[in-house]
C-alpha atoms as a PDB file:
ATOM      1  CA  UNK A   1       0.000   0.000   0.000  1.00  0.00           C
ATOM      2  CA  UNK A   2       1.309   3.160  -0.438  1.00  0.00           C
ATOM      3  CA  UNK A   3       0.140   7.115   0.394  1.00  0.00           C
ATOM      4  CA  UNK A   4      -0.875   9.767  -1.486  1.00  0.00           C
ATOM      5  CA  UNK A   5      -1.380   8.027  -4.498  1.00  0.00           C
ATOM      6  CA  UNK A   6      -4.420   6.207  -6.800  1.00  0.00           C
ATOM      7  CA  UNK A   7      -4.608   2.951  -8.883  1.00  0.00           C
ATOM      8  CA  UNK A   8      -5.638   3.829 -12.147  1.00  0.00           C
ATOM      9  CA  UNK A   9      -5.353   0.791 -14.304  1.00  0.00           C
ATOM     10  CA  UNK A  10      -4.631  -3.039 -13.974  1.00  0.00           C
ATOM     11  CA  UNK A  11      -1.737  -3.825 -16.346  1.00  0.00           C
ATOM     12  CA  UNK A  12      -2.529  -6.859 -18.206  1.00  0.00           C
ATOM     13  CA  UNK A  13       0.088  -9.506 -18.463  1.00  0.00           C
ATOM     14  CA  UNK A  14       1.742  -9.706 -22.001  1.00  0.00           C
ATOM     15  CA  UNK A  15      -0.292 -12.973 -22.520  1.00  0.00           C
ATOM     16  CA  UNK A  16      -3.868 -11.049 -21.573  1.00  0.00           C
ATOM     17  CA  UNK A  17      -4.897 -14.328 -19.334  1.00  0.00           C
ATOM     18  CA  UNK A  18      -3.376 -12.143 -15.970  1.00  0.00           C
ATOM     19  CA  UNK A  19      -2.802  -9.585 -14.509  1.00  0.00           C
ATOM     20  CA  UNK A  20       1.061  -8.591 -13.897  1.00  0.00           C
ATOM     21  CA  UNK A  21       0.749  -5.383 -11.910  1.00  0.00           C
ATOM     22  CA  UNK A  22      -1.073  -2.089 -11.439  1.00  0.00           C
ATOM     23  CA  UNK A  23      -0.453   1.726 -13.229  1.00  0.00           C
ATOM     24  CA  UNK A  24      -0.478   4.300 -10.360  1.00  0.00           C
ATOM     25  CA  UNK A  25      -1.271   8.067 -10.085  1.00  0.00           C
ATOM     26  CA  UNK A  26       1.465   9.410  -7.798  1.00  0.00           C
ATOM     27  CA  UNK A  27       0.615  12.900  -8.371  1.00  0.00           C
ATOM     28  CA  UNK A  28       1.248  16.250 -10.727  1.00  0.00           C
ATOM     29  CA  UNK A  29       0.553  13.780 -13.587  1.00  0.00           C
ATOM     30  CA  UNK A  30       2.999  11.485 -12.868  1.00  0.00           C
ATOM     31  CA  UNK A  31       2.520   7.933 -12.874  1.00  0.00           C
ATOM     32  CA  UNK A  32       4.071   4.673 -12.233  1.00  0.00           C
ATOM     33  CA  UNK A  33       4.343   1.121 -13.050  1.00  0.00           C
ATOM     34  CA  UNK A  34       4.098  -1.766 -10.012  1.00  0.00           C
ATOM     35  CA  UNK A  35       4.534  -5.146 -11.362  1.00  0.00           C
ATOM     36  CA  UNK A  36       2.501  -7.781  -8.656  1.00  0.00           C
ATOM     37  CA  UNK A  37       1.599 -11.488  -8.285  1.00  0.00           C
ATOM     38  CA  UNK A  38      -1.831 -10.936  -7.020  1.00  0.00           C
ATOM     39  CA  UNK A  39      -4.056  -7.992  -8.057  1.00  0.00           C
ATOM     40  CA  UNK A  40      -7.315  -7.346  -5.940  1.00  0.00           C
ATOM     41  CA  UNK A  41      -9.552  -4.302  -7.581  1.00  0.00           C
ATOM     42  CA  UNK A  42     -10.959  -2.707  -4.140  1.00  0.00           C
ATOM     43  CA  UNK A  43     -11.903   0.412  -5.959  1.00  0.00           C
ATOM     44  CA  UNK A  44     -15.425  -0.151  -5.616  1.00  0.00           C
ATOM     45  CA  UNK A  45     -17.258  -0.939  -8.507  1.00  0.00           C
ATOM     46  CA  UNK A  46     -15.228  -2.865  -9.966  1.00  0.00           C
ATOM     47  CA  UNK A  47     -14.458  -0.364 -12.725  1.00  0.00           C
ATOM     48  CA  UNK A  48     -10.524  -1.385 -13.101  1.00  0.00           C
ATOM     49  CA  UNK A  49     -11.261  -4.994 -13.842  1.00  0.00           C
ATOM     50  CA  UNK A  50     -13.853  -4.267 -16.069  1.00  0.00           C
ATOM     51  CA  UNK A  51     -11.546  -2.143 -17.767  1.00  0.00           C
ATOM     52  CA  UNK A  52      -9.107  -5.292 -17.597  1.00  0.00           C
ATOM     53  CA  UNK A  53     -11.308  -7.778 -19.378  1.00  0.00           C
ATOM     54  CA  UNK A  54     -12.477  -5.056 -22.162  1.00  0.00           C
ATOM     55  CA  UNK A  55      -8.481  -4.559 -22.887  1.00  0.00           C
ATOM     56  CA  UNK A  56      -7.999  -8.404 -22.889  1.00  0.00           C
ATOM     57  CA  UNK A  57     -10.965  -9.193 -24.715  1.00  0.00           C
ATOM     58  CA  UNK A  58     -12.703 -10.925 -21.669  1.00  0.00           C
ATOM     59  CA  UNK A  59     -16.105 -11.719 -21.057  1.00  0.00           C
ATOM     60  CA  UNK A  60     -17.866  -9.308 -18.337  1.00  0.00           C
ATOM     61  CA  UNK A  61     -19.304 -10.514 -15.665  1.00  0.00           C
ATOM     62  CA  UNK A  62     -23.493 -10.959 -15.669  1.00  0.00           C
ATOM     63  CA  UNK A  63     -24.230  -7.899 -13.760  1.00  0.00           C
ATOM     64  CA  UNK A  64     -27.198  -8.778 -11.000  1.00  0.00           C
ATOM     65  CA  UNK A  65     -28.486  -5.088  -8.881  1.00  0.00           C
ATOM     66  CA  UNK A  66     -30.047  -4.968  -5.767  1.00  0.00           C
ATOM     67  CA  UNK A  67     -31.877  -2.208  -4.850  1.00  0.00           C
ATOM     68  CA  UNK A  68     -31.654  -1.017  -1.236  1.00  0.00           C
ATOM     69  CA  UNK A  69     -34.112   1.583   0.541  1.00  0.00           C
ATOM     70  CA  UNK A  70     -32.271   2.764   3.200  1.00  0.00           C
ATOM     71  CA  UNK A  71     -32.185   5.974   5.068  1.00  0.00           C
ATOM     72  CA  UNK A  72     -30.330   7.563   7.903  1.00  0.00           C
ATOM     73  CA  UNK A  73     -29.603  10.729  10.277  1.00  0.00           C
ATOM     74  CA  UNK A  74     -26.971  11.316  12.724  1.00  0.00           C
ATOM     75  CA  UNK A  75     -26.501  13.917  15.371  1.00  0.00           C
ATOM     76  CA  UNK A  76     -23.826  15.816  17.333  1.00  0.00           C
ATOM     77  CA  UNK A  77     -24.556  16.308  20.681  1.00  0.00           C
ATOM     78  CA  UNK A  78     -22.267  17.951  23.119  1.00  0.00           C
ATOM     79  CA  UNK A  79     -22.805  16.577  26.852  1.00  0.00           C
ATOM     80  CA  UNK A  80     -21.349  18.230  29.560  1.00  0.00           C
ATOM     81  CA  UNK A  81     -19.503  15.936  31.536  1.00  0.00           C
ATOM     82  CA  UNK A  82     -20.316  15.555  35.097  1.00  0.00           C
ATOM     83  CA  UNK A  83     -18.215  12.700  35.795  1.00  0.00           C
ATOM     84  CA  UNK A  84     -16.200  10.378  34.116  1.00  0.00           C
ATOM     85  CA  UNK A  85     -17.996   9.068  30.275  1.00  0.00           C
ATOM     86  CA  UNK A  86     -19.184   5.067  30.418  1.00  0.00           C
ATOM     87  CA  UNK A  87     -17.091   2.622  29.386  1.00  0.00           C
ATOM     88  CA  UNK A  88     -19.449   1.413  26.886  1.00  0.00           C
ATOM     89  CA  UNK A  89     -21.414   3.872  24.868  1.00  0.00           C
ATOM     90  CA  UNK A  90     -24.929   3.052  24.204  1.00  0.00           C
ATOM     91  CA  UNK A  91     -25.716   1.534  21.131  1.00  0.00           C
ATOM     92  CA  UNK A  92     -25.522   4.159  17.355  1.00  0.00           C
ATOM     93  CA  UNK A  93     -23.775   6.178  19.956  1.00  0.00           C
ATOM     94  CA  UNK A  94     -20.079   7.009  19.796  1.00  0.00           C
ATOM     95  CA  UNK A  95     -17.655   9.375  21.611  1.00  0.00           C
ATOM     96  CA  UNK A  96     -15.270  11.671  19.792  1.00  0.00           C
ATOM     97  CA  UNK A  97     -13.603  14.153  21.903  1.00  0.00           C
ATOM     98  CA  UNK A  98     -16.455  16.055  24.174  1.00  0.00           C
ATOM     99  CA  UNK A  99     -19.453  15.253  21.495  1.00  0.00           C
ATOM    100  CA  UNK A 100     -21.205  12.056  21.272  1.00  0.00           C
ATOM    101  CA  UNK A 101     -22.533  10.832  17.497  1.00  0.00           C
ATOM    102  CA  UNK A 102     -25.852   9.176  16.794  1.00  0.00           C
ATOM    103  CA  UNK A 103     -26.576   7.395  14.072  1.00  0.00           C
ATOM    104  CA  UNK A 104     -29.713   6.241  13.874  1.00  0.00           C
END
């Protein structure tokens, strides 16, 4: 892993059945080269290995969406602090500095 810097493209292997490494952004347009055994696209959805297949003439995946119908709020909520804070927070609750955070 490194800082400051993006993966931008999976290099395909000179054979296009693999992978042999990843392009990287490492800023003011600069980029770099990393040759690697194993290759895992975390980048979210899966846009670098589809980009992979299309410049090795792979087959996609059969794409399957689920839709989701979710919705949520959270709070800041500064609490004076009379004593010491609990050990535990109650649950969606968590303590950063003086504030607690709900999530509910």
């Amino acid at each position: 892993m490194r800082p400051q810097c993006r993966v931008t493209e999976i290099v395909p292997a000179e054979t296009h059945d693999a992978a042999q490494g990843v392009r990287i952004d490492i800023g003011s347009g600069r980029s770099e080269k990393i040759a690697a055994d194993l290759v895992v696209d975390t980048s979210g959805r899966g846009a670098l290995t589809l980009a992979l297949l299309d410049a090795v003439d792979g087959q996609r995946p059969e794409v399957t969406e689920v839709g989701v119908d979710i919705s949520y709020v959270s709070a800041v909520v500064e609490i004076p602090w009379i004593q010491t804070p609990p050990a535990v927070p109650a649950p969606g609750m968590q303590l950063i500095a003086d504030f607690w955070i709900s999530v509910l």
